[in-house]
C-alpha atoms as a PDB file:
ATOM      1  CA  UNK A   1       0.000   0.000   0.000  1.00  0.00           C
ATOM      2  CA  UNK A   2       1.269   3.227  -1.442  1.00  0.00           C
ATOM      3  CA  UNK A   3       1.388   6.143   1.537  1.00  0.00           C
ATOM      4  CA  UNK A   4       0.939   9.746   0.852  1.00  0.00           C
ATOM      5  CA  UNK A   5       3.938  10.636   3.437  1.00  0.00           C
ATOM      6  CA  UNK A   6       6.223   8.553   1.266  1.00  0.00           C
ATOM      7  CA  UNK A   7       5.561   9.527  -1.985  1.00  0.00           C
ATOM      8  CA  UNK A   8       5.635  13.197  -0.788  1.00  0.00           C
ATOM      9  CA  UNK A   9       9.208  12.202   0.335  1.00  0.00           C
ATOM     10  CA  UNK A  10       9.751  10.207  -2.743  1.00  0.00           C
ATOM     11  CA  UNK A  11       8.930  14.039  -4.786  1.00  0.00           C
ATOM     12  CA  UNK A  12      11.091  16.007  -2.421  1.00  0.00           C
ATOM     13  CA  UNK A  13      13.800  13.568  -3.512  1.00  0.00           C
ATOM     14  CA  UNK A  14      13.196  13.895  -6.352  1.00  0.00           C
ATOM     15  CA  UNK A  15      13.023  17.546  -6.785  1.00  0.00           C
ATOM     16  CA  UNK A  16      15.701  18.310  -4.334  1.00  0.00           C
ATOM     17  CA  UNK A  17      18.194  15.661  -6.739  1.00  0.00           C
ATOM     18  CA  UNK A  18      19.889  14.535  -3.442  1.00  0.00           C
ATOM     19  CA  UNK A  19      18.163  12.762  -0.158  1.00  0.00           C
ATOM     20  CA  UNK A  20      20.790  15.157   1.984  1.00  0.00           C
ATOM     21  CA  UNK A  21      18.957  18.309   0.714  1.00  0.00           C
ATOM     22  CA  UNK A  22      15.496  16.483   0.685  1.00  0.00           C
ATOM     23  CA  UNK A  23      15.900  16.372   4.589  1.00  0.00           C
ATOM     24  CA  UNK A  24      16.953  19.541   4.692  1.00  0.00           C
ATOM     25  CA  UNK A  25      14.137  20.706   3.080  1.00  0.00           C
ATOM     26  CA  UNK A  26      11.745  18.649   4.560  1.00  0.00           C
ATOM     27  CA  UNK A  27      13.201  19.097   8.020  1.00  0.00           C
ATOM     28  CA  UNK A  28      13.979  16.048   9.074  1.00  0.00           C
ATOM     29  CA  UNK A  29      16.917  13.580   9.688  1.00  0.00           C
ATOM     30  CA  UNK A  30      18.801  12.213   6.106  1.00  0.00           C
ATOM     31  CA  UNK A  31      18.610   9.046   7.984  1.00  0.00           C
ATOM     32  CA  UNK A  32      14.988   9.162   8.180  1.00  0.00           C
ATOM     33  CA  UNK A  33      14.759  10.119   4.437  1.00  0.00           C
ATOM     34  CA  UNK A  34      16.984   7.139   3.687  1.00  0.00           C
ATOM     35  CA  UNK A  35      15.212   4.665   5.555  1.00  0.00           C
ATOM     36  CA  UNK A  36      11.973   6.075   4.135  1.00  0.00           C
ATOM     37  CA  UNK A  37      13.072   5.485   0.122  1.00  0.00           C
ATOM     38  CA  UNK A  38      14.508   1.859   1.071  1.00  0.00           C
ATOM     39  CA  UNK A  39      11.361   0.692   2.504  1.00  0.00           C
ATOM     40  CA  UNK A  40       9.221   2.084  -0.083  1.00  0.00           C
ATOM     41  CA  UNK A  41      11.783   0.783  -3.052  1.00  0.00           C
ATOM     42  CA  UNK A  42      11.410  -2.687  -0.833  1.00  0.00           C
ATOM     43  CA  UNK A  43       7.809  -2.663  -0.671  1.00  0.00           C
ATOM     44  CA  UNK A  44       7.702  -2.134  -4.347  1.00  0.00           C
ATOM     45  CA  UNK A  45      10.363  -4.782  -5.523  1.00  0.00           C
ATOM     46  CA  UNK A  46      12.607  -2.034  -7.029  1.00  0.00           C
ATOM     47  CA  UNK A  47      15.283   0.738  -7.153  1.00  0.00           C
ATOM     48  CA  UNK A  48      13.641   3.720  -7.645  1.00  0.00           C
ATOM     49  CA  UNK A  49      16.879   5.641  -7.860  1.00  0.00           C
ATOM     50  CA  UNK A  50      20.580   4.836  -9.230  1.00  0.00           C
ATOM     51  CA  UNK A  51      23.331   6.525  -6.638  1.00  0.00           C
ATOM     52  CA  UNK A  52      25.075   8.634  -8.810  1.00  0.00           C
ATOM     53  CA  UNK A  53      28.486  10.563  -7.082  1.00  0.00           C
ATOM     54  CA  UNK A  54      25.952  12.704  -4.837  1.00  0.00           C
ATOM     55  CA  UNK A  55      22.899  12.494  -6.953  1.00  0.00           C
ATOM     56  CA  UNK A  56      19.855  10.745  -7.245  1.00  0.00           C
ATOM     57  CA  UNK A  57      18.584   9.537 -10.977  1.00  0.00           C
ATOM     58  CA  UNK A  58      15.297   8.665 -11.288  1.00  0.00           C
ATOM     59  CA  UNK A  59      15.302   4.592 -12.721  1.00  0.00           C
ATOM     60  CA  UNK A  60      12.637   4.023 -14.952  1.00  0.00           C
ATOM     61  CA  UNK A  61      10.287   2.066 -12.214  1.00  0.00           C
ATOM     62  CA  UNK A  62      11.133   5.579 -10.064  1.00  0.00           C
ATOM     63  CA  UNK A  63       9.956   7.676 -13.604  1.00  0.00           C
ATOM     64  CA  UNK A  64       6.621   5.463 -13.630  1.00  0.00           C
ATOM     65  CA  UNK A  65       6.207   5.932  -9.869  1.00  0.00           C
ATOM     66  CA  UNK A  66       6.798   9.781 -10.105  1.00  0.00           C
ATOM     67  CA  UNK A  67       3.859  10.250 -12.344  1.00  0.00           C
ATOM     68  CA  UNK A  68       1.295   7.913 -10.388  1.00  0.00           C
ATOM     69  CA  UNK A  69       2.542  10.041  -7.183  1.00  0.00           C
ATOM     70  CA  UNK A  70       2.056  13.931  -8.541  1.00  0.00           C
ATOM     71  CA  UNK A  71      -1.600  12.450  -9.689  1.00  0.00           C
ATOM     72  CA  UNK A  72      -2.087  10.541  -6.470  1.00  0.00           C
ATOM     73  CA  UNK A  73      -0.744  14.104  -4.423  1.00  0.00           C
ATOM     74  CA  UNK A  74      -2.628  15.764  -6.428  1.00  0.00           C
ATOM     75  CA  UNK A  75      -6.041  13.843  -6.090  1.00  0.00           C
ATOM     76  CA  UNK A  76      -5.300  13.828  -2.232  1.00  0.00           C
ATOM     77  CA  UNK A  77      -4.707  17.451  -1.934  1.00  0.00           C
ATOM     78  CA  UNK A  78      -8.296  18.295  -4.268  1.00  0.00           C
ATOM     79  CA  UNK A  79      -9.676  15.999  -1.733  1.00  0.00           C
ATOM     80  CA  UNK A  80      -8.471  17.475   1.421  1.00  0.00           C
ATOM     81  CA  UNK A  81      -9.403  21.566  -0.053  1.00  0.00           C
ATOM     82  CA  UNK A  82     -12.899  20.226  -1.517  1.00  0.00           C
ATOM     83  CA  UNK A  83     -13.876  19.125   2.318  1.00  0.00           C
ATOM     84  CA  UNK A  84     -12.314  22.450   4.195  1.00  0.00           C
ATOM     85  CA  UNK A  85     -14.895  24.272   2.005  1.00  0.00           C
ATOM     86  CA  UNK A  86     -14.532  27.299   0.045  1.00  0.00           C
ATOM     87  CA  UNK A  87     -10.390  28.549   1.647  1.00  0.00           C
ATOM     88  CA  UNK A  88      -8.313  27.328  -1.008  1.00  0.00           C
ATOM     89  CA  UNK A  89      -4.911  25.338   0.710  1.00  0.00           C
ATOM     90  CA  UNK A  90      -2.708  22.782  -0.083  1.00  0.00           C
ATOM     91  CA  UNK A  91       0.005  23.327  -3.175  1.00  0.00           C
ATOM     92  CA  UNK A  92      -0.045  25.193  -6.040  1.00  0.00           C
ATOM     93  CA  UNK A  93       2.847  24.246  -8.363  1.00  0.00           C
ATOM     94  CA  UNK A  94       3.875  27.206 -10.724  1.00  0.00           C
ATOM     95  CA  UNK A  95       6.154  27.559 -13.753  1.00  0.00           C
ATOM     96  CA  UNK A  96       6.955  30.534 -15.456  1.00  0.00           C
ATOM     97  CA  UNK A  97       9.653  31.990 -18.302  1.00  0.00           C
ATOM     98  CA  UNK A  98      12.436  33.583 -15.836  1.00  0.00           C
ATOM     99  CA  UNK A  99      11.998  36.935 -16.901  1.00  0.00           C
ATOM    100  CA  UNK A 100       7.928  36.627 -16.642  1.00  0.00           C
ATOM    101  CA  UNK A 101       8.966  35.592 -13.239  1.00  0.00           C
ATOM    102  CA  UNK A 102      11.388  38.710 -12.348  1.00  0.00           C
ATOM    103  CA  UNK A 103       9.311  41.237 -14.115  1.00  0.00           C
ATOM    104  CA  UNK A 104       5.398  40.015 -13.832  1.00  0.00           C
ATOM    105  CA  UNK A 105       4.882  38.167 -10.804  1.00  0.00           C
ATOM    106  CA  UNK A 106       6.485  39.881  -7.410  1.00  0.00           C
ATOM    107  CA  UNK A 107       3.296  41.520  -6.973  1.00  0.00           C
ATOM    108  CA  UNK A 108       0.710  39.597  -7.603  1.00  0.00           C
ATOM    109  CA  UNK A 109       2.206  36.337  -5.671  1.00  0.00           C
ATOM    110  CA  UNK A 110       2.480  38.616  -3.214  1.00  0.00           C
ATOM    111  CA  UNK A 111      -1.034  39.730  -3.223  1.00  0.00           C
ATOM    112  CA  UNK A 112      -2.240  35.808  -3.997  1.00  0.00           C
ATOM    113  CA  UNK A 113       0.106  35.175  -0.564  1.00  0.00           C
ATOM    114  CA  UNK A 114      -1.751  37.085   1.322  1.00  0.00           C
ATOM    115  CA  UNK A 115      -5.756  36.952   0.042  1.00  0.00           C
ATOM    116  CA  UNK A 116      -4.141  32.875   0.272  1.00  0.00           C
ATOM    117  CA  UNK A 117      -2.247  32.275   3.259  1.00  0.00           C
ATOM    118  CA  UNK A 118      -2.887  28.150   3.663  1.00  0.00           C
ATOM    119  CA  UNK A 119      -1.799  28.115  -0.423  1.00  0.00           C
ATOM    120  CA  UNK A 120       1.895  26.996  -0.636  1.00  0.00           C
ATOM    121  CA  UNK A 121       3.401  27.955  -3.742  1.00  0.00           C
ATOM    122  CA  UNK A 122       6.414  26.146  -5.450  1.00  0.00           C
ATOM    123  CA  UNK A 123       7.566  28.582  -8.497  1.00  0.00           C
ATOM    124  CA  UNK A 124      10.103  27.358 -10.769  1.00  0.00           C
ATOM    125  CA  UNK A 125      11.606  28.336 -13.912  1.00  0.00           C
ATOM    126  CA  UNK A 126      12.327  27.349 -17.961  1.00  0.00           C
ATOM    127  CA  UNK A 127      11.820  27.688 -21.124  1.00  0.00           C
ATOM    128  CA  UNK A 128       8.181  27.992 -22.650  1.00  0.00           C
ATOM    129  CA  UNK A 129       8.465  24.515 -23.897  1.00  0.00           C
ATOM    130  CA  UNK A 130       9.793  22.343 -21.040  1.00  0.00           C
ATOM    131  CA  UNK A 131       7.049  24.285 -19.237  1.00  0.00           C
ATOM    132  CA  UNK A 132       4.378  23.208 -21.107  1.00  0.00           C
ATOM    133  CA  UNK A 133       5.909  19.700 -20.820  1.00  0.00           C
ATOM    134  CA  UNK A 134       5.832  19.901 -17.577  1.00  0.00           C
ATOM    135  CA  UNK A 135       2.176  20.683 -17.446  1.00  0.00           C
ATOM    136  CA  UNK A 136       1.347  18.155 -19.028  1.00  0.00           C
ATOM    137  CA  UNK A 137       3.027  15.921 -17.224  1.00  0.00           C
ATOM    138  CA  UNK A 138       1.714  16.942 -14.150  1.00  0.00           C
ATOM    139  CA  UNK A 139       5.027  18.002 -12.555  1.00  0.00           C
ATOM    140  CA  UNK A 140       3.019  21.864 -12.455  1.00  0.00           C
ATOM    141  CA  UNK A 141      -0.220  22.901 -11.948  1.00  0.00           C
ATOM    142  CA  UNK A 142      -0.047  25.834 -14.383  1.00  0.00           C
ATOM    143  CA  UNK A 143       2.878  27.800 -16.239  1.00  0.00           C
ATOM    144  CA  UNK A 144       3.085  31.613 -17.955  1.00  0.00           C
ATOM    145  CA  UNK A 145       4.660  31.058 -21.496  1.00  0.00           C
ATOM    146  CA  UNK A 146       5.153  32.313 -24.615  1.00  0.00           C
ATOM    147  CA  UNK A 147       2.816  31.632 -27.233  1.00  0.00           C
ATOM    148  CA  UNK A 148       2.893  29.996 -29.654  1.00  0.00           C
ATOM    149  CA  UNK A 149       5.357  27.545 -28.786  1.00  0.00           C
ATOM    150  CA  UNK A 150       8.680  26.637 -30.821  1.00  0.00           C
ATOM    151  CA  UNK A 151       8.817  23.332 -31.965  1.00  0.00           C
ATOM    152  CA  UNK A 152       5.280  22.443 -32.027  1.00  0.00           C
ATOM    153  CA  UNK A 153       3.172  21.351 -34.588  1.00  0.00           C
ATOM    154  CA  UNK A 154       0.540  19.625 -33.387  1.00  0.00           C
ATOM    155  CA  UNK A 155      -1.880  20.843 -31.271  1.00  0.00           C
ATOM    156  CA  UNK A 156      -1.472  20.427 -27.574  1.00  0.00           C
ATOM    157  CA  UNK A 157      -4.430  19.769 -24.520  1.00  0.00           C
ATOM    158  CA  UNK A 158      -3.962  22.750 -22.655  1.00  0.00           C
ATOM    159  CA  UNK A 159      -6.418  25.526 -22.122  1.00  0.00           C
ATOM    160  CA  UNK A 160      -4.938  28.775 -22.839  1.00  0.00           C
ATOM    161  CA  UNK A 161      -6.196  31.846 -21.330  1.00  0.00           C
ATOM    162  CA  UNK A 162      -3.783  34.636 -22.452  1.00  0.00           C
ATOM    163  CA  UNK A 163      -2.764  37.366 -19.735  1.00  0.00           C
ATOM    164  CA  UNK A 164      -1.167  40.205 -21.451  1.00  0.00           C
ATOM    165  CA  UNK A 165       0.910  41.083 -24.573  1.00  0.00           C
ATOM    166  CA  UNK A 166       4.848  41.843 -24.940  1.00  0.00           C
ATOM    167  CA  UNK A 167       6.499  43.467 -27.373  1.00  0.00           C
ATOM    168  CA  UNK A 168       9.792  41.792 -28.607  1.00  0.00           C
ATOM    169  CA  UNK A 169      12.359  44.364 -28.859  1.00  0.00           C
ATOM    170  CA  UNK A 170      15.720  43.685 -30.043  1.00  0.00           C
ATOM    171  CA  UNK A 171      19.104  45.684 -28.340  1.00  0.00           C
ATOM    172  CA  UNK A 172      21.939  45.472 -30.020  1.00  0.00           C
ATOM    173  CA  UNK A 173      25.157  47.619 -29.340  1.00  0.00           C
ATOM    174  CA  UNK A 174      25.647  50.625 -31.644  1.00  0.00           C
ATOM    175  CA  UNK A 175      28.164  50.702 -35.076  1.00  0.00           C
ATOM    176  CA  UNK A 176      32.028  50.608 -34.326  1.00  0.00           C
ATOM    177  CA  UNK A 177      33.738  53.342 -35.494  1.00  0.00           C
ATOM    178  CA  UNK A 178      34.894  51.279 -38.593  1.00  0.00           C
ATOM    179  CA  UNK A 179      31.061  51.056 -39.336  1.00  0.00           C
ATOM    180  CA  UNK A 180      30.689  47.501 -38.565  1.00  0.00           C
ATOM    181  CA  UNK A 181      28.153  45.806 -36.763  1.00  0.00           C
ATOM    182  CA  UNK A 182      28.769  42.672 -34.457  1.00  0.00           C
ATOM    183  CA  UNK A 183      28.153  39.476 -35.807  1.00  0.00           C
ATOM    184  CA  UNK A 184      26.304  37.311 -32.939  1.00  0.00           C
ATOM    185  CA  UNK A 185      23.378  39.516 -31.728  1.00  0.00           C
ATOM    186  CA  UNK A 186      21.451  36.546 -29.446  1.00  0.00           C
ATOM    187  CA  UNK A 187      21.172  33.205 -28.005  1.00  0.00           C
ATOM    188  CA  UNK A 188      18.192  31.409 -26.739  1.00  0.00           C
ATOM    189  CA  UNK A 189      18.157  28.009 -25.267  1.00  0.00           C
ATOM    190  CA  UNK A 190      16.061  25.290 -26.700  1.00  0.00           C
ATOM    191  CA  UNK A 191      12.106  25.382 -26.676  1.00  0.00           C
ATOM    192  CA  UNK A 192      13.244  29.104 -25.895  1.00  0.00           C
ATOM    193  CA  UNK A 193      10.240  31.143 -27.799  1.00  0.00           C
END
């Protein structure tokens, strides 16, 4: 029988990369967090993770797992908020583009934190298309991107609701003296928009 405790500690491990900053983290002794992962990788009948020089990789039973436990969180934590009545709580698991993050959302997480104190938010980071992975996944709850996406073609079950416009403007430094201008202008990472 799968426990809720567990699996949270299986996702902290996960996220955190490392069962030392997992306990950290969570709060607790890295013996406890240890002892926790063998019994559940016993219980199942296999390694969840492969030791790595101070990291934990997910194994392919571990990738499986990972999914069945953000839906089975999940479910759990709809559960809990649909019986406390109308106070939203629990997690809310954000993603954004970093510089929606820096330049869009200060003040309104701040004003969410504190209409929504029992809410804990987890905001991370990439580019438009690992986000969007990641939704749909179920690794996040929701993500600010860039639309449309690079790399897509086909199209993708997400609802979109879009929240404001930006205009792409492109710096560049001004002519050397000798006229020319500089070769490389930008670099974006990939799934980048």
């Amino acid at each position: 029988m799968l426990d809720l405790a567990t699996l949270a500690i299986f996702q902290q491990v996960i996220a955190s990369g490392s069962i030392t900053r997992a306990a950290q983290q969570l709060g607790r002794a890295q013996s406890n967090i240890t002892t926790r992962i063998q019994q559940l990788e016993e219980s199942l009948g296999v390694a969840l993770f492969v030791r790595e020089a101070r990291r934990m990789v997910l194994t392919p039973e571990g990738q499986q797992l990972q999914r069945y436990a953000d839906q089975l969180l999940t479910l759990a934590e709809e559960a809990t908020q649909s019986l406390r009545g109308q106070q939203p709580s629990g997690r809310l698991r954000l993603g954004s583009m970093e510089s929606t993050a820096a330049a869009r959302l200060p003040l309104p997480l701040a004003a969410f934190h504190r209409t929504h104190p029992q809410v804990q938010l987890e905001l991370s980071t990439a580019a438009s298309l690992q986000l969007m992975e990641q939704v749909l996944d179920h690794q996040l709850d929701a993500a600010l991107v860039a639309w449309p996406p690079p790399d897509v073609d086909a199209p993708l079950p997400l609802d979109l609701v879009p929240l404001y416009e930006e205009s792409l403007l492109l710096l560049r430094p001004a002519q050397t003296q000798q006229g020319e201008l500089p070769r490389t202008l930008a670099g974006f990472s990939d799934g980048c928009t």
